[in-house]
C-alpha atoms as a PDB file:
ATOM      1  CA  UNK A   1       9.712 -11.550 -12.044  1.00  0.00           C
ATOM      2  CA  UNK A   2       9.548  -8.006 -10.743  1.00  0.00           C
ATOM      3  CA  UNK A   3       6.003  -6.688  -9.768  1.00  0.00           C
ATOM      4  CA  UNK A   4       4.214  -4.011 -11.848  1.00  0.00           C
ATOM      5  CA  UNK A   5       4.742  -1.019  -9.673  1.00  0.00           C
ATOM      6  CA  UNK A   6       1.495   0.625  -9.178  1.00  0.00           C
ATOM      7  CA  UNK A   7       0.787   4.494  -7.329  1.00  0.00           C
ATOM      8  CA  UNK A   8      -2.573   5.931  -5.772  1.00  0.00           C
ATOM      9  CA  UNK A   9      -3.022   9.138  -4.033  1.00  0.00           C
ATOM     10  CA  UNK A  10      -5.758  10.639  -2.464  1.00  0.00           C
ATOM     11  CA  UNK A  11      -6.273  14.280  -0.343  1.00  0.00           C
ATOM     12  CA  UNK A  12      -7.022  14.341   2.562  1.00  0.00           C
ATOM     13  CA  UNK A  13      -8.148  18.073   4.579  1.00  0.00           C
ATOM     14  CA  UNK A  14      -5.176  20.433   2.543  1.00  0.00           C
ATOM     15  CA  UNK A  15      -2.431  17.078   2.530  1.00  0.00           C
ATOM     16  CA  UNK A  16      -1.689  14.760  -0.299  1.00  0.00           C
ATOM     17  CA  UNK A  17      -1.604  11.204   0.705  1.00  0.00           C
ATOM     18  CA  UNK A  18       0.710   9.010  -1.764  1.00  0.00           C
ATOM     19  CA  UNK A  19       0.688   5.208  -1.745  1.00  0.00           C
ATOM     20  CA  UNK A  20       3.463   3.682  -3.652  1.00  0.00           C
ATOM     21  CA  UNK A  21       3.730  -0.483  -3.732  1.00  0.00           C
ATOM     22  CA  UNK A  22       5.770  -3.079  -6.130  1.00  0.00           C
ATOM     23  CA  UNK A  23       9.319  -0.940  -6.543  1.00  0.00           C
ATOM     24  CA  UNK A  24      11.176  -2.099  -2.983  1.00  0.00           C
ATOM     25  CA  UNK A  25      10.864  -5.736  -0.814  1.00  0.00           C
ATOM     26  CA  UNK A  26      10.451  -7.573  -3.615  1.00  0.00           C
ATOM     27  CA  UNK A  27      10.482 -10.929  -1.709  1.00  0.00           C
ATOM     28  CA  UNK A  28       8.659  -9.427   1.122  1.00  0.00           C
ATOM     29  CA  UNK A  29       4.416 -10.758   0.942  1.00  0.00           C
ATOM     30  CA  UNK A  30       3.435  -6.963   0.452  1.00  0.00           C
ATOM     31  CA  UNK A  31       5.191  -3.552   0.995  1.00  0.00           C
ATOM     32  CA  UNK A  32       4.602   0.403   0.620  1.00  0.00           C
ATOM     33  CA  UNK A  33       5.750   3.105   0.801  1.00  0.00           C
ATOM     34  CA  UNK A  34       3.701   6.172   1.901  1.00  0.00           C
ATOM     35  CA  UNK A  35       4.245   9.667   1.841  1.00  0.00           C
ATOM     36  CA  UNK A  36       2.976  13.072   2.575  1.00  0.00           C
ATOM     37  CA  UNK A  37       4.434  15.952   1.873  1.00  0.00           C
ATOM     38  CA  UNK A  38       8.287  14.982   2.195  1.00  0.00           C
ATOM     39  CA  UNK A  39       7.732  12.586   5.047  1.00  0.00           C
ATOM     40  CA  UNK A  40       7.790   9.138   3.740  1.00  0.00           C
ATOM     41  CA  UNK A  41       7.497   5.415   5.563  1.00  0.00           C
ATOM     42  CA  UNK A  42       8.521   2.371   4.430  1.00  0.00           C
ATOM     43  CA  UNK A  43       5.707  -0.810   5.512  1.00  0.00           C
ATOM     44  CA  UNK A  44       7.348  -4.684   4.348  1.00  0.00           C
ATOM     45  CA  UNK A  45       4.905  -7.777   5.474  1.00  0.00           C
ATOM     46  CA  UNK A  46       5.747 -11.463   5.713  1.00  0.00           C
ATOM     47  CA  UNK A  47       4.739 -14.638   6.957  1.00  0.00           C
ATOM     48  CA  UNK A  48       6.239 -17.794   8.152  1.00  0.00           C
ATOM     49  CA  UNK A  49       5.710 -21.243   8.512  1.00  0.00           C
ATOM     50  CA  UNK A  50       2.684 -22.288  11.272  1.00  0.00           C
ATOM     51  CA  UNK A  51       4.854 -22.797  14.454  1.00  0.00           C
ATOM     52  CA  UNK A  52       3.280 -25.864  16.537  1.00  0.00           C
ATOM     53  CA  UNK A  53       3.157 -26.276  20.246  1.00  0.00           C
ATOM     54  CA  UNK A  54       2.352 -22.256  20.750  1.00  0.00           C
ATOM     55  CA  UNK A  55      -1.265 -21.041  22.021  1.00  0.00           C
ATOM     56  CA  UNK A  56      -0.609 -17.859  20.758  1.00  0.00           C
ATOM     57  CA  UNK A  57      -0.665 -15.803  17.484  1.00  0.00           C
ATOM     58  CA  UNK A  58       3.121 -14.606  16.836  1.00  0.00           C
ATOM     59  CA  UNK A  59       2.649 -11.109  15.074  1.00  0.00           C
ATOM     60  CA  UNK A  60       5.659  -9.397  15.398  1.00  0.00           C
ATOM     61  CA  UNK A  61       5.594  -5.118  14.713  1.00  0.00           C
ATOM     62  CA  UNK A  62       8.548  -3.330  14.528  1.00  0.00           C
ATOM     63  CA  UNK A  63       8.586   0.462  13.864  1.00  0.00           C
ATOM     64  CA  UNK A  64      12.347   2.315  13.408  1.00  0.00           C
ATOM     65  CA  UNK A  65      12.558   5.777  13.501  1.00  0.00           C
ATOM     66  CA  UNK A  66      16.381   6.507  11.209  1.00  0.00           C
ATOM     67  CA  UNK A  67      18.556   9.077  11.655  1.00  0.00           C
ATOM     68  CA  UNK A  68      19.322   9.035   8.121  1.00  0.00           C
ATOM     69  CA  UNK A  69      15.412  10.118   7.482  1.00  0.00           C
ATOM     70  CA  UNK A  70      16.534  13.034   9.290  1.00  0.00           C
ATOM     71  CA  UNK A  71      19.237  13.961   7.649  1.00  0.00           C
ATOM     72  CA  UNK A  72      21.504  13.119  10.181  1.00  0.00           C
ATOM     73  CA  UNK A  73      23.842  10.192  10.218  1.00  0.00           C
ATOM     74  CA  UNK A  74      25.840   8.991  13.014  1.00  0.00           C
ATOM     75  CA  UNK A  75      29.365   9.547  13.393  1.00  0.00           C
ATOM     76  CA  UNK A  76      32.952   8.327  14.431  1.00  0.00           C
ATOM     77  CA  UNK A  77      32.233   6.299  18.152  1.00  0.00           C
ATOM     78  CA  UNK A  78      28.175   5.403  18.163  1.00  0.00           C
ATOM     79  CA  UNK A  79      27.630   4.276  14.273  1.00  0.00           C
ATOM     80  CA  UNK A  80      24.468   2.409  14.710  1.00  0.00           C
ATOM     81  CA  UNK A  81      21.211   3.602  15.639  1.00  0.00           C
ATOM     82  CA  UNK A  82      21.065   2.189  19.328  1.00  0.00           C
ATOM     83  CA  UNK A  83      17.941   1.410  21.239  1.00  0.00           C
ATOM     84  CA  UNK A  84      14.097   2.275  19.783  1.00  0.00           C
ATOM     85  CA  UNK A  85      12.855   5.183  21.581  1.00  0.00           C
ATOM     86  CA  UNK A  86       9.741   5.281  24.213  1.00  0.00           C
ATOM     87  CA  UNK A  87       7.378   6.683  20.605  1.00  0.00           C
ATOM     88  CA  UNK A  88       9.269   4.124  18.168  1.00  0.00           C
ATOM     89  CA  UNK A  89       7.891   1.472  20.688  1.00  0.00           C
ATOM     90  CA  UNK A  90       4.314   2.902  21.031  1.00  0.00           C
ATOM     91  CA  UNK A  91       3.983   3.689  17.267  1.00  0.00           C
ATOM     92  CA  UNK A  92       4.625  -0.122  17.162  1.00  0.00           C
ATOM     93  CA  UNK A  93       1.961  -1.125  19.314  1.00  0.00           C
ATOM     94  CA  UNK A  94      -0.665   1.353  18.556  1.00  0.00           C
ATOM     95  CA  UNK A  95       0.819  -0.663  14.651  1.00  0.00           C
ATOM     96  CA  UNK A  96      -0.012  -4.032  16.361  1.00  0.00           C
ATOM     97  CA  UNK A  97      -3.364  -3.866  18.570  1.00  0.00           C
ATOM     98  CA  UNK A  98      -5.713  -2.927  15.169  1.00  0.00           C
ATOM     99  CA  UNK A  99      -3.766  -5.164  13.075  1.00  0.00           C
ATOM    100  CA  UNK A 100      -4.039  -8.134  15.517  1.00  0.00           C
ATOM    101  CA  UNK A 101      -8.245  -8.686  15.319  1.00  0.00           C
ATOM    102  CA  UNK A 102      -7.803  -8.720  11.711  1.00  0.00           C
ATOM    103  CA  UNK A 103      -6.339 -11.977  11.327  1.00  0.00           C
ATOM    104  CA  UNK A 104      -8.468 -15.340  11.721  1.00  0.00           C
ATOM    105  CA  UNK A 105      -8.457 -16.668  15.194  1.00  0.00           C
ATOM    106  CA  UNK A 106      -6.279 -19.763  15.620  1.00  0.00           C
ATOM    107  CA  UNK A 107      -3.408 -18.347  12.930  1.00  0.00           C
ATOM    108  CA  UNK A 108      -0.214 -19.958  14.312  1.00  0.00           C
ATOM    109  CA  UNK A 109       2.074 -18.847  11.146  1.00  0.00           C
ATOM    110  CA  UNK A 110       4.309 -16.008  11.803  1.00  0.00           C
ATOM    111  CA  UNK A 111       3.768 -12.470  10.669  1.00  0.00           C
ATOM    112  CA  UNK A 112       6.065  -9.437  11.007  1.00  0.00           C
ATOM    113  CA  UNK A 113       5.983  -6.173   9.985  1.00  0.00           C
ATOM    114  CA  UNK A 114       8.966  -3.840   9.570  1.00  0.00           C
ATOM    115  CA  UNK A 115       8.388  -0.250   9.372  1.00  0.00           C
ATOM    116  CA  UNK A 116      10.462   2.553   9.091  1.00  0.00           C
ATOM    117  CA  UNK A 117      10.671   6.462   8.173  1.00  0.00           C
ATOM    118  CA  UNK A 118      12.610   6.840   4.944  1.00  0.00           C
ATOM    119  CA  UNK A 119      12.613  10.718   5.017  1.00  0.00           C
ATOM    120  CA  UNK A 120      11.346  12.942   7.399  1.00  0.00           C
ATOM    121  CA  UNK A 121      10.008  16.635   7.132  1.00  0.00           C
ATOM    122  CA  UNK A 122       9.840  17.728  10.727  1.00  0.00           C
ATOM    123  CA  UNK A 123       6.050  18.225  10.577  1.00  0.00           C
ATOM    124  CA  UNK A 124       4.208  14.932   9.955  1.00  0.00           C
END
């Protein structure tokens, strides 16, 4: 069963904000896409099983800045995309510390969240 895919978009100052959910990651829990202007990011969600014997909460955020979104794709010797960079990392965290408070205290099930840029415009 595919999900009814469903659009909103809002302004915001002198941008257009576009949220887009329900045409990628269909087995994913939830997923987006959001755009503005030609800069767009992909957001997937999912959860696990509850892990016992861990005192923790094991969110996972991972954000991946492509070369691809760039326009750019990586040639002959170094094919993959190598190491995050120092902002791929801190986009994830500054990601993970207001999503972490949102979910109840004691959740042992694992959550992760995959991001990535899908297209980028060199401004936003």
């Amino acid at each position: 069963m595919t999900p009814e895919s469903k659009k909103y978009s809002t302004t915001v100052g002198n941008q257009t904000l576009t949220f887009e959910t329900g045409k990628l990651a269909a087995q994913a829990g939830g997923a987006v896409t959001f755009g503005t202007g030609e800069a767009i990011v992909f957001a997937a969600a999912t959860m696990g099983g509850v892990r016992e014997g861990i005192d923790f909460f094991p969110l996972q955020v991972e954000y991946e800045e492509r070369m691809s979104a760039g326009g750019k794709i990586p040639g002959s010797f170094f094919r993959r995309e190598g190491r995050p960079g120092t902002e791929a990392i801190l986009t994830s965290r500054l990601t993970d510390r207001p999503l972490r408070p949102l979910f109840q205290h004691g959740m042992r099930n694992e959550v992760q969240v995959i991001m990535f840029s899908l297209s980028a415009n060199g401004v936003n």
